[in-house]
Protein backbone atom coordinates (compact mmCIF):
# COMPACT_ATOMS: atom_id res chain seq x y z
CA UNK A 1 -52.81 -2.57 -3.41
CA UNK A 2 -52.93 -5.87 -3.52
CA UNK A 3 -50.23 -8.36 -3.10
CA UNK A 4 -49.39 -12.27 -3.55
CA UNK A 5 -46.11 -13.65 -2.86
CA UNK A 6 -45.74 -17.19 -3.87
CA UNK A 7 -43.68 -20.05 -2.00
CA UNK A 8 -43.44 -21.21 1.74
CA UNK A 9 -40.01 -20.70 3.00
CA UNK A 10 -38.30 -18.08 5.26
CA UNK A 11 -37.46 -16.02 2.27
CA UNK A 12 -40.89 -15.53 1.58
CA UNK A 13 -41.66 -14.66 5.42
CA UNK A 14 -39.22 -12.28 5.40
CA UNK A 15 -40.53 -10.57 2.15
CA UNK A 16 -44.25 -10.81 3.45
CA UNK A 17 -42.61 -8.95 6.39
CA UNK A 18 -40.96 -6.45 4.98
CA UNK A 19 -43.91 -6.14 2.36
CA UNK A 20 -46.59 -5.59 5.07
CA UNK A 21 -44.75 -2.57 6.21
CA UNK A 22 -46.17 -0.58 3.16
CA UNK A 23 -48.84 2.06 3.30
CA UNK A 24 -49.67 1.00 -0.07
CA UNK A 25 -50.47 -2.42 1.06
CA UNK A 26 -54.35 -3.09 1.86
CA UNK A 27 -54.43 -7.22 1.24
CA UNK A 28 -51.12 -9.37 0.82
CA UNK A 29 -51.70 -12.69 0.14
CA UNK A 30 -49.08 -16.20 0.10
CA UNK A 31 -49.33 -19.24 -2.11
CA UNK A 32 -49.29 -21.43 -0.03
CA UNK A 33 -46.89 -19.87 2.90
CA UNK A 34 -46.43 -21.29 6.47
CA UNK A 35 -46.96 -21.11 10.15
CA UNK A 36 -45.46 -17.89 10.47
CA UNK A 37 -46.52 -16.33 7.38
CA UNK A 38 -50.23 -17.02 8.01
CA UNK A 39 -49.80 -15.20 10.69
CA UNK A 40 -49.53 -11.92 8.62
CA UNK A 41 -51.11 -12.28 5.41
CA UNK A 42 -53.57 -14.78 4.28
CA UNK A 43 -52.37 -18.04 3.10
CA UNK A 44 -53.52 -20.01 -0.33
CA UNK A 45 -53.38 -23.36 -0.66
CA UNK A 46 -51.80 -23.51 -4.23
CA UNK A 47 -48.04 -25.27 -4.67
CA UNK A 48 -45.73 -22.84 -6.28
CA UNK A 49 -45.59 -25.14 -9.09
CA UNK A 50 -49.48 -25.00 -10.01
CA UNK A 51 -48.61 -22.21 -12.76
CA UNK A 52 -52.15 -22.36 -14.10
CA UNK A 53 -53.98 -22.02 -10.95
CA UNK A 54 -52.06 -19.52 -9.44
CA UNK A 55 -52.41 -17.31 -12.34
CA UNK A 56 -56.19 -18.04 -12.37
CA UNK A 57 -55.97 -16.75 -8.71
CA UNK A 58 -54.32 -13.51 -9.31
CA UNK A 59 -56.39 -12.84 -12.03
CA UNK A 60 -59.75 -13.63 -9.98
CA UNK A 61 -58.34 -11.12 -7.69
CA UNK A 62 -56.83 -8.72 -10.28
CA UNK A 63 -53.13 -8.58 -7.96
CA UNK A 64 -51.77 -5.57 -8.67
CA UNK A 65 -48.30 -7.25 -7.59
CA UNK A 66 -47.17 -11.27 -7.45
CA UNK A 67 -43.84 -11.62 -6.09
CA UNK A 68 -42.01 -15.06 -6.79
CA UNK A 69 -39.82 -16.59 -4.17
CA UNK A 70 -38.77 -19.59 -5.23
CA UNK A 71 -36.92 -21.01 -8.79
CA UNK A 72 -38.86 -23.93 -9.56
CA UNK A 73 -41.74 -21.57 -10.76
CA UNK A 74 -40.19 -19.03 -13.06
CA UNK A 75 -37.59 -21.67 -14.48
CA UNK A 76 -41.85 -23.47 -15.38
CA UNK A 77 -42.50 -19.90 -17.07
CA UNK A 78 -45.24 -18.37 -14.01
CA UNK A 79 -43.83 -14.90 -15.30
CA UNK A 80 -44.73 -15.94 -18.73
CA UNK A 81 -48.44 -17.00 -17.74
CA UNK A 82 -48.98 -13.88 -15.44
CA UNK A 83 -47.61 -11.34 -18.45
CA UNK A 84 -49.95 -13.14 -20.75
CA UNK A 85 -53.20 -12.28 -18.40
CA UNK A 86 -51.61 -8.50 -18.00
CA UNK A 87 -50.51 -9.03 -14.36
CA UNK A 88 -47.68 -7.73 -12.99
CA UNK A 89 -45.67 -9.74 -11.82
CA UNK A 90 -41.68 -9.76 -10.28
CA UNK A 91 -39.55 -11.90 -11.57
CA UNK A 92 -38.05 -13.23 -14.93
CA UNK A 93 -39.28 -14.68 -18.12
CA UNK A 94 -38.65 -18.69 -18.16
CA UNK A 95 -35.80 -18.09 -21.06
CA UNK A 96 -33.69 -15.28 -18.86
CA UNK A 97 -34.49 -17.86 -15.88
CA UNK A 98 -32.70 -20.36 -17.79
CA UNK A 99 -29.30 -19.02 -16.13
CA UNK A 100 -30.40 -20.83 -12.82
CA UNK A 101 -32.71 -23.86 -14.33
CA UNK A 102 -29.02 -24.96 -16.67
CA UNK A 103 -25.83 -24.34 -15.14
CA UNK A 104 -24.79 -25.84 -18.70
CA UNK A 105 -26.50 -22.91 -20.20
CA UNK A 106 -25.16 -20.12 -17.55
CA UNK A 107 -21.81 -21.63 -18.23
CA UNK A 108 -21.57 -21.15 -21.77
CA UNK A 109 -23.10 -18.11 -21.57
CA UNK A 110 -20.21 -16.69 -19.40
CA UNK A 111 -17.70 -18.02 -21.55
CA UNK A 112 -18.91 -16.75 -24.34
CA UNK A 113 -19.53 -13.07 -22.59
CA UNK A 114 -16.12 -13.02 -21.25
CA UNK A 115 -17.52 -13.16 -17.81
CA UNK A 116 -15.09 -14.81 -15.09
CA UNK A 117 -15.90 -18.08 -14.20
CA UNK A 118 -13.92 -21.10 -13.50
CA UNK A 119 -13.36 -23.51 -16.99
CA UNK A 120 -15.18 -27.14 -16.77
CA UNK A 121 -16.06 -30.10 -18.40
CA UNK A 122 -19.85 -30.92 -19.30
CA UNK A 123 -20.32 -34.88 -18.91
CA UNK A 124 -23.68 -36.68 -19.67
CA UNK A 125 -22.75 -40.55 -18.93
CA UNK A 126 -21.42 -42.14 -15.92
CA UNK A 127 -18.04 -43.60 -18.42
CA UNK A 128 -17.58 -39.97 -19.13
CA UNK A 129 -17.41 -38.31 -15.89
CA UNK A 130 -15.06 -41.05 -14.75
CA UNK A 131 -12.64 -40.48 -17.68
CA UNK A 132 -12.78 -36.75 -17.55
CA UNK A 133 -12.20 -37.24 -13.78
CA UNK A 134 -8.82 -39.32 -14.71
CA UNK A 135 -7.42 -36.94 -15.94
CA UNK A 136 -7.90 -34.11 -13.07
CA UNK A 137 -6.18 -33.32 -10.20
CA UNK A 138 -8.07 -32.79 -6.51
CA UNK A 139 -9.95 -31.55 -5.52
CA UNK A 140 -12.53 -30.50 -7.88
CA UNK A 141 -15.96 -29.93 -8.05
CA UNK A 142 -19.08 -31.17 -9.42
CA UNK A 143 -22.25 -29.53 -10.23
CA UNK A 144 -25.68 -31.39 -11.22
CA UNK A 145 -26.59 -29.13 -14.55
CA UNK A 146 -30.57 -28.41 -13.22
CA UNK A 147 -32.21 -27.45 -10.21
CA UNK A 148 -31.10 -29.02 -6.99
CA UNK A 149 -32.60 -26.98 -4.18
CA UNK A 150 -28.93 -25.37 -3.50
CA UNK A 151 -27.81 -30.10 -3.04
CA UNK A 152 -26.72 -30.53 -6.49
CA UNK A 153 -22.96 -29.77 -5.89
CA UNK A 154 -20.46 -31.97 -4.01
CA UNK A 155 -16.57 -31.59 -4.00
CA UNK A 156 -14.04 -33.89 -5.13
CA UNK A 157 -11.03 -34.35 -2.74
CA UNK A 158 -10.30 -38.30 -2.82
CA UNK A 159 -10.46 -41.55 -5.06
CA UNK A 160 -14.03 -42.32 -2.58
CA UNK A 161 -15.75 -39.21 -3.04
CA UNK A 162 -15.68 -39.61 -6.80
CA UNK A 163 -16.50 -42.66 -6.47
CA UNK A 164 -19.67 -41.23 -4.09
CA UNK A 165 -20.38 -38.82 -6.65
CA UNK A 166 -20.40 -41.24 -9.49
CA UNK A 167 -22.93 -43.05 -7.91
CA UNK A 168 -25.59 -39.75 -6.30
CA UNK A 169 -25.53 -38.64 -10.16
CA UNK A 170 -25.64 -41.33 -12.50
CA UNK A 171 -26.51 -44.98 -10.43
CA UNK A 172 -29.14 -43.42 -7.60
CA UNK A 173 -30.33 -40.83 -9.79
CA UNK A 174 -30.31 -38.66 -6.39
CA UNK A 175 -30.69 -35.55 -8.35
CA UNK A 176 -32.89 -37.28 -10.57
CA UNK A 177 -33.31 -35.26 -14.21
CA UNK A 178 -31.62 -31.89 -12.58
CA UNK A 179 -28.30 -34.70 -12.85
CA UNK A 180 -28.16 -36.03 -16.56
CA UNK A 181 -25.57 -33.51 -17.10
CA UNK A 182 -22.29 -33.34 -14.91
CA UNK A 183 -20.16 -30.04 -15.09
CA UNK A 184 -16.81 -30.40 -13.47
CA UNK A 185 -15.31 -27.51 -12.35
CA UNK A 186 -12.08 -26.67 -10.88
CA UNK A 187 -12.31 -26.18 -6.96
CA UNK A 188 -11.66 -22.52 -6.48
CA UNK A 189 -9.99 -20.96 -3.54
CA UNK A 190 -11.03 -18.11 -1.42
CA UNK A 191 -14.47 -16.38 -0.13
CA UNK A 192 -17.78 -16.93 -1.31
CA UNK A 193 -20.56 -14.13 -1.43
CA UNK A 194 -24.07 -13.47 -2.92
CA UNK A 195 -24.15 -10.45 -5.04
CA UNK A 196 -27.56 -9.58 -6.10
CA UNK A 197 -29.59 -6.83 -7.44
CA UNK A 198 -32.72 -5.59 -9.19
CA UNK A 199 -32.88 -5.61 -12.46
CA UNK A 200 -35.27 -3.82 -15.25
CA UNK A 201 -34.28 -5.46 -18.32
CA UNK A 202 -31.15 -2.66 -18.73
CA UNK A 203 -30.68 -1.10 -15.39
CA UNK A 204 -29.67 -2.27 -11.97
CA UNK A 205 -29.95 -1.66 -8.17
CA UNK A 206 -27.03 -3.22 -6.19
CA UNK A 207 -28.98 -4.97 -2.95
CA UNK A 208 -26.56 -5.21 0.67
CA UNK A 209 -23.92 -7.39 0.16
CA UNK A 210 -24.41 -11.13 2.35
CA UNK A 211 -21.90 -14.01 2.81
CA UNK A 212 -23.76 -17.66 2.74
CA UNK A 213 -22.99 -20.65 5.01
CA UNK A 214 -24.10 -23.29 2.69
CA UNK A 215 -22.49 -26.15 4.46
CA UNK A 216 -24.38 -28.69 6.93
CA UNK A 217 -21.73 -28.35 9.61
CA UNK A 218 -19.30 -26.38 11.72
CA UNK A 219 -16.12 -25.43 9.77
CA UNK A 220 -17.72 -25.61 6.48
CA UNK A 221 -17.92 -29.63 6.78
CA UNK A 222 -20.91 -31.63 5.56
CA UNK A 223 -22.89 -31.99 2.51
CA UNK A 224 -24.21 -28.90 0.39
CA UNK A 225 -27.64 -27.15 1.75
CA UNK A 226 -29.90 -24.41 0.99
CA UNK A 227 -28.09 -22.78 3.38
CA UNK A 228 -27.60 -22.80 6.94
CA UNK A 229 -26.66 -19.23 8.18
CA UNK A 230 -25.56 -15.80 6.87
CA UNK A 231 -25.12 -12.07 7.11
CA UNK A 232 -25.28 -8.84 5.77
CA UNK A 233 -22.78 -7.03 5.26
CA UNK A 234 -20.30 -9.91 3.91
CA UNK A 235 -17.58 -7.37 5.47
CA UNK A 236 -15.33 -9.64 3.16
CA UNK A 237 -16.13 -7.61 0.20
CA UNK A 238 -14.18 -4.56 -0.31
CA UNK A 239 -14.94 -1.52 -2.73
CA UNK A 240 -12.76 -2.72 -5.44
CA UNK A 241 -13.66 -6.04 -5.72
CA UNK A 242 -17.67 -4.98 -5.48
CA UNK A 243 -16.83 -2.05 -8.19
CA UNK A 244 -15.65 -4.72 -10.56
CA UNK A 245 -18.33 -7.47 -9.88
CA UNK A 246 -21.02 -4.54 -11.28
CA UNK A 247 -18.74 -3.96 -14.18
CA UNK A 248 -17.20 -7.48 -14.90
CA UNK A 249 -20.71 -9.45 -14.29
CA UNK A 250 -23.75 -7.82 -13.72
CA UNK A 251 -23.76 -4.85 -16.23
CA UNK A 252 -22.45 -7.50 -18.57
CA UNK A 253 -24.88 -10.20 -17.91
CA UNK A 254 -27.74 -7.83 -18.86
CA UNK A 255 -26.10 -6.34 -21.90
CA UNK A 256 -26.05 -9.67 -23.10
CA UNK A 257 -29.01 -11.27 -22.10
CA UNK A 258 -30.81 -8.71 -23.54
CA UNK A 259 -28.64 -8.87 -26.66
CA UNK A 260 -30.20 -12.79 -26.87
CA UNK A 261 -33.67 -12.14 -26.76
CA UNK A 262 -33.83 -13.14 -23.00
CA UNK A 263 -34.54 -9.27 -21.07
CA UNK A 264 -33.73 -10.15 -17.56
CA UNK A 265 -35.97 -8.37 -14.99
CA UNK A 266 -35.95 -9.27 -11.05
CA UNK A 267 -33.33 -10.60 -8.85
CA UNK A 268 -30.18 -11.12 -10.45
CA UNK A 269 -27.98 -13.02 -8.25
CA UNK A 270 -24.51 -14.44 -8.40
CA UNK A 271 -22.79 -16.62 -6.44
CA UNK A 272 -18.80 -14.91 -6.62
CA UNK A 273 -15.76 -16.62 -5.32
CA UNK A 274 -13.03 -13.67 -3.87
CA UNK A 275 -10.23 -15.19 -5.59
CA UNK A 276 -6.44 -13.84 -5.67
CA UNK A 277 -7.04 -13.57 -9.25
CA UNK A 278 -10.27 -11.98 -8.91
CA UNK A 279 -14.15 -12.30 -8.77
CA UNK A 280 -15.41 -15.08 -10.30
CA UNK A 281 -19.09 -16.26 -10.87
CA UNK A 282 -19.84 -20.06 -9.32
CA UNK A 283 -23.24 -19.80 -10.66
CA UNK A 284 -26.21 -17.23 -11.41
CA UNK A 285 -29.71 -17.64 -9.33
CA UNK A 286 -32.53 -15.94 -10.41
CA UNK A 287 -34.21 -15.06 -7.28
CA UNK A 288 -33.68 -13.71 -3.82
CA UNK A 289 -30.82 -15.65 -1.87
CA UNK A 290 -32.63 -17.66 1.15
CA UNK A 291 -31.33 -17.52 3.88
CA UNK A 292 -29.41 -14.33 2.69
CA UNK A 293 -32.95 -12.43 2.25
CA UNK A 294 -33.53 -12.81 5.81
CA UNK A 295 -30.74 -10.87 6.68
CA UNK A 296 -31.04 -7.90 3.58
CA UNK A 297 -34.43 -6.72 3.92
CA UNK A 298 -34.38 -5.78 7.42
CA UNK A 299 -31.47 -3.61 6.74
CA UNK A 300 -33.55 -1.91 3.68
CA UNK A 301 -34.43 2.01 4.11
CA UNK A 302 -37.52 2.54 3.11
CA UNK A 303 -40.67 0.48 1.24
CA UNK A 304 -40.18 -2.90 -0.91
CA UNK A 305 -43.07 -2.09 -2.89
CA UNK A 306 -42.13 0.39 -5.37
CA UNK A 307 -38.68 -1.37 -5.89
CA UNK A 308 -40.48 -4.37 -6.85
CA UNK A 309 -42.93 -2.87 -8.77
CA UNK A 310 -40.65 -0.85 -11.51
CA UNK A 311 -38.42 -3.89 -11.54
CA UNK A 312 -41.43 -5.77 -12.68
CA UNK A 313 -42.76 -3.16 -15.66
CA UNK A 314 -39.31 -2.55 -16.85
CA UNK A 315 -38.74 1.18 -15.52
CA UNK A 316 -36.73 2.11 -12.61
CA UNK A 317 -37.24 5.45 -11.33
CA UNK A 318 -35.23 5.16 -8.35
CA UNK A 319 -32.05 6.09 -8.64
CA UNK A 320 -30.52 4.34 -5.80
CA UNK A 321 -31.13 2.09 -2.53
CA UNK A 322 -30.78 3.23 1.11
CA UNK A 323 -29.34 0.97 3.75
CA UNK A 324 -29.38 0.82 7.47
CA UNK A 325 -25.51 0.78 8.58
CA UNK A 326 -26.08 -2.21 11.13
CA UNK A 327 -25.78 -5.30 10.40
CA UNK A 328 -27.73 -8.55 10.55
CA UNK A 329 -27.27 -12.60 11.05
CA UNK A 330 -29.29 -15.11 10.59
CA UNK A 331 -29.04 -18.88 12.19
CA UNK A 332 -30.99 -21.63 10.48
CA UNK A 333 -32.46 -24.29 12.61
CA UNK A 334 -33.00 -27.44 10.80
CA UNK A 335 -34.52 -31.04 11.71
CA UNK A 336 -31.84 -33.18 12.75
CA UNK A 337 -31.13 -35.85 8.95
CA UNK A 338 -31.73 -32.62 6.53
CA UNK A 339 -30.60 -32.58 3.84
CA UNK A 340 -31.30 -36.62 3.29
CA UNK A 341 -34.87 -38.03 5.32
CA UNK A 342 -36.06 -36.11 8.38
CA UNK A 343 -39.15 -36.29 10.52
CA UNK A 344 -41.60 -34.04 11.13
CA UNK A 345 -44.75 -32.53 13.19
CA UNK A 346 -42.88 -31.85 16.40
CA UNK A 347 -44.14 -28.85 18.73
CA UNK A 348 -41.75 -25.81 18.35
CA UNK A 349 -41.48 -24.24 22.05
CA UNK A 350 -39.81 -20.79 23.13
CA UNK A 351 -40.86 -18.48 20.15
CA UNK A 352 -42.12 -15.76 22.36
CA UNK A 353 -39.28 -15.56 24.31
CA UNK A 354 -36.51 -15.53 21.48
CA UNK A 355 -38.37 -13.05 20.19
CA UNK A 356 -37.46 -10.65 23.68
CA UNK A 357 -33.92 -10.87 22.87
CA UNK A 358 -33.37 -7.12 21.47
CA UNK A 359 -32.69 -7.01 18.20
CA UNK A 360 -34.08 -10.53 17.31
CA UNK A 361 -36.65 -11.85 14.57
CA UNK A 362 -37.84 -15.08 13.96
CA UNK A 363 -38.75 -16.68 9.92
CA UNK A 364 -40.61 -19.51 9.72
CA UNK A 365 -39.20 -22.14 6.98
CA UNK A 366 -40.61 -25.11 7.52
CA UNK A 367 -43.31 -25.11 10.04
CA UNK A 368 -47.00 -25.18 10.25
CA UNK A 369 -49.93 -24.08 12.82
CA UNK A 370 -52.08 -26.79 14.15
CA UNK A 371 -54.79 -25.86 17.05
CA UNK A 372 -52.54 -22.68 17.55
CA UNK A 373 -48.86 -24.60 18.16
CA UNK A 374 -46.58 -24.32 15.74
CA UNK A 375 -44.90 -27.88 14.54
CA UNK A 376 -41.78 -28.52 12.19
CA UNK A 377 -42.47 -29.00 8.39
CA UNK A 378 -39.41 -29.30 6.86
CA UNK A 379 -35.96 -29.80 6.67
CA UNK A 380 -35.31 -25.90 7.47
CA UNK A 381 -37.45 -25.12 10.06
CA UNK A 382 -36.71 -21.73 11.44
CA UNK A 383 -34.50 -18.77 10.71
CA UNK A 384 -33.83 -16.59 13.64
CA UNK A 385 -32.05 -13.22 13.12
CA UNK A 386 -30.35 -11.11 15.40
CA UNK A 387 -29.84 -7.22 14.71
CA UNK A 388 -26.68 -5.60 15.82
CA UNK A 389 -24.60 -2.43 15.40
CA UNK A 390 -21.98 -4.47 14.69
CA UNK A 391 -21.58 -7.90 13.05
CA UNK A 392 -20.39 -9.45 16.43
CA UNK A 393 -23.42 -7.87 18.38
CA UNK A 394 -25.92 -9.36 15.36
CA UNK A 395 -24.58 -12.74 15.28
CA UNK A 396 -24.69 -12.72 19.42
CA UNK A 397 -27.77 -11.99 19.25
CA UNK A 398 -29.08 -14.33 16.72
CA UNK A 399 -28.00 -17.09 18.50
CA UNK A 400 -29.03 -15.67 22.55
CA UNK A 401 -32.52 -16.28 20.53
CA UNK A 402 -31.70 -19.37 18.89
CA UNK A 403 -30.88 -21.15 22.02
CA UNK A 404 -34.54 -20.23 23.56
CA UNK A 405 -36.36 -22.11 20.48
CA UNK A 406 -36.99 -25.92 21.41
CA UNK A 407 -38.28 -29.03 19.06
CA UNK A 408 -37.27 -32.94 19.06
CA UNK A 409 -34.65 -33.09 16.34
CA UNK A 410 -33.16 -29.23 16.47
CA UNK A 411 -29.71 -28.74 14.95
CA UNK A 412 -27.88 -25.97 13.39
CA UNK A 413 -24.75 -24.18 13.11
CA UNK A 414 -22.10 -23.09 15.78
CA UNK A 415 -20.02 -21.11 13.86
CA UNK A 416 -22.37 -18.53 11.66
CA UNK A 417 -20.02 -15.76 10.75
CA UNK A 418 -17.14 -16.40 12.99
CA UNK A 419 -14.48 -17.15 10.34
CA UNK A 420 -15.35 -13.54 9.10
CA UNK A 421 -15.14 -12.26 12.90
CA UNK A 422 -11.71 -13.74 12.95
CA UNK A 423 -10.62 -11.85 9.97
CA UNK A 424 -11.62 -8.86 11.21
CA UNK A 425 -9.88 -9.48 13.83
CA UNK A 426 -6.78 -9.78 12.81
CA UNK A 427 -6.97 -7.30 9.82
């Protein structure tokens, strides 16, 4: 077989990993990838967002599987383009990838599904958010309607952070189009964890459940990432709670997507607060979780490749997943100003020798390979995981290999996982 995954983050190193683990795989291929990626499958120069030319590509090369990482390309309709060619391709449609492109659209779409979600208000002028703001009480939150890069949300909890927010969304355009609609949304309390699976169109696969650390700083302070850290297992999520996630949102999701013309196949993911009253959906994505990726496929039993594959012609034959009972942790290491300005292009030292701590693996994000030295690339630069038999040992370990990784600018996370530890702890 042959095999393109498209985008350049750690996500997509760590499916290109676990992907070139298949017999099946002769050739694997990444539009356009990074420093780490190239170093196991051959990288394309084509942006994610070059729908055309990617699907000229694949077709040049008749792919016998594309794998999307990121949303920016099916929200364009690159699922769409490849069908039309008779490519296979994993992923969704552009109209079931609607439920990440609008959170306007995913919002009344639970509410009129009966799916649990917190109520909001949908504002489209700077005069309106303000008065539908009067009237609330903090804190709150609000959500730029399109895609954001995992930024668009920022919570409310004084008379100067609305006052902030008024101006990111509707005077500096910071989210630019993704923010000509506002939702505001209560603030919920409790435990946030990404709940994804494989879809067909009608049937699922649960994936290992992962908890995200999407704040910038230690104790969940900072503005909103991509994501700076996470594990798998989310150990927060007990039986009952999962049992009714599959029942009260995912089977329900399909059901109904289906029921609207809009056959969801791929990664369904949702983003569930563990509230006293409940699950309840914060938003859908509709793609693999980054950083949480990182830390699911290595616990996966088995080969990617036929999961993917059945997912993308509508026909699961499997009847369940197999996971490794370890867990894993992941530790991002970002460029000191992300998620605002950052530089780049300095040299990344110490790979080799993270990579002797037992149990770790490094993902490239952003980086790139120059004369044979890696530099940083982005605002995420590296995503080093540490595997454990227990959640403690992973997280140790992740950072034991963190710690050996140098470059001008480093910063990242103290506390990955530890509020969970603490828990645990005292359970």
């Amino acid at each position: 077989m042959r095999v393109l995954v498209i985008g350049s983050g750690g996500r997509e190193h760590a499916l290109c990993w676990k992907l070139k683990q298949s017999p099946d795989i002769e050739e694997l291929d990444c539009a356009p990838g990074n420093g780490g990626i190239e170093e196991i499958a051959s990288c394309v120069p084509i942006s994610p967002e070059n729908v055309l030319e990617l699907a000229e590509f694949a077709h040049s090369l008749q792919m016998d599987l594309t794998v999307v990482g990121p949303e920016l390309p099916l929200t364009m309709g690159i699922v769409d383009e490849f069908i039309k060619r008779g490519l296979p391709i994993f992923g969704p449609k552009s109209v079931a990838a609607e439920l990440e492109g609008s959170k306007v659209f995913a919002k009344q779409f639970m509410i009129r599904n009966n799916i649990p979600t917190p109520p909001c208000d949908i504002c489209e002028s700077e005069e309106e958010l303000a008065a539908v703001c009067a009237k609330k009480k903090f804190p709150y939150v609000l959500k730029a309607d399109g895609l954001a890069a995992g930024k668009g949300v920022l919570i409310i909890k004084t008379p100067e952070d609305l006052e902030k927010g008024i101006q990111a969304f509707f005077k500096d355009k910071k989210f630019g189009r993704a923010g000509n609609k506002v939702l505001v949304e209560e603030f919920l309390e409790g435990e946030e964890v990404s709940f994804m699976v494989l879809a067909d169109g009608t049937r699922f696969l649960p994936l290992a459940s992962a908890k995200d650390y999407k704040r910038l700083g230690d104790g969940d302070t900072g503005p909103n990432t991509g994501g700076m850290g996470s594990h798998s297992p989310a150990v927060i999520l007990n039986k009952e709670d999962s049992a009714k996630i599959l029942t009260e949102v995912i089977q329900p999701t399909l059901t109904a997507m289906a029921k609207e013309g809009r056959e969801y196949r791929g990664v369904l993911y949702a983003g569930v607060m563990l509230t006293e009253e409940g699950p309840k959906v914060l938003e859908y994505n509709c793609r693999f979780g980054d950083p949480e990726t990182q830390t699911i496929l290595p616990r996966l039993e088995g080969d990617l490749v036929p999961l993917l594959l059945q997912s993308a012609k509508g026909k699961f034959t499997i009847p369940k997943i197999e996971w490794k009972k370890e867990a894993v942790a992941c530790v991002v290491l970002a460029s000191q100003g992300y998620p605002e300005s950052y530089q780049k292009g300095f040299p990344v030292t110490g790979l080799d020798a993270a990579l002797q701590i037992e149990g770790a693996t490094v993902f490239h994000a952003g980086t790139k390979a120059e004369d044979g030295i890696i530099l940083t690339n982005g605002g995420r630069v590296l995503n080093v995981c540490g595997k454990g038999a227990t959640l403690a040992q992973a997280i140790s370990r992740a950072y034991l290999a963190a710690k050996d990784i140098q470059y001008e600018n480093k910063v990242y996370r103290g506390d990955i996982g530890q509020s969970v530890l603490k828990r645990m702890h005292y359970a």
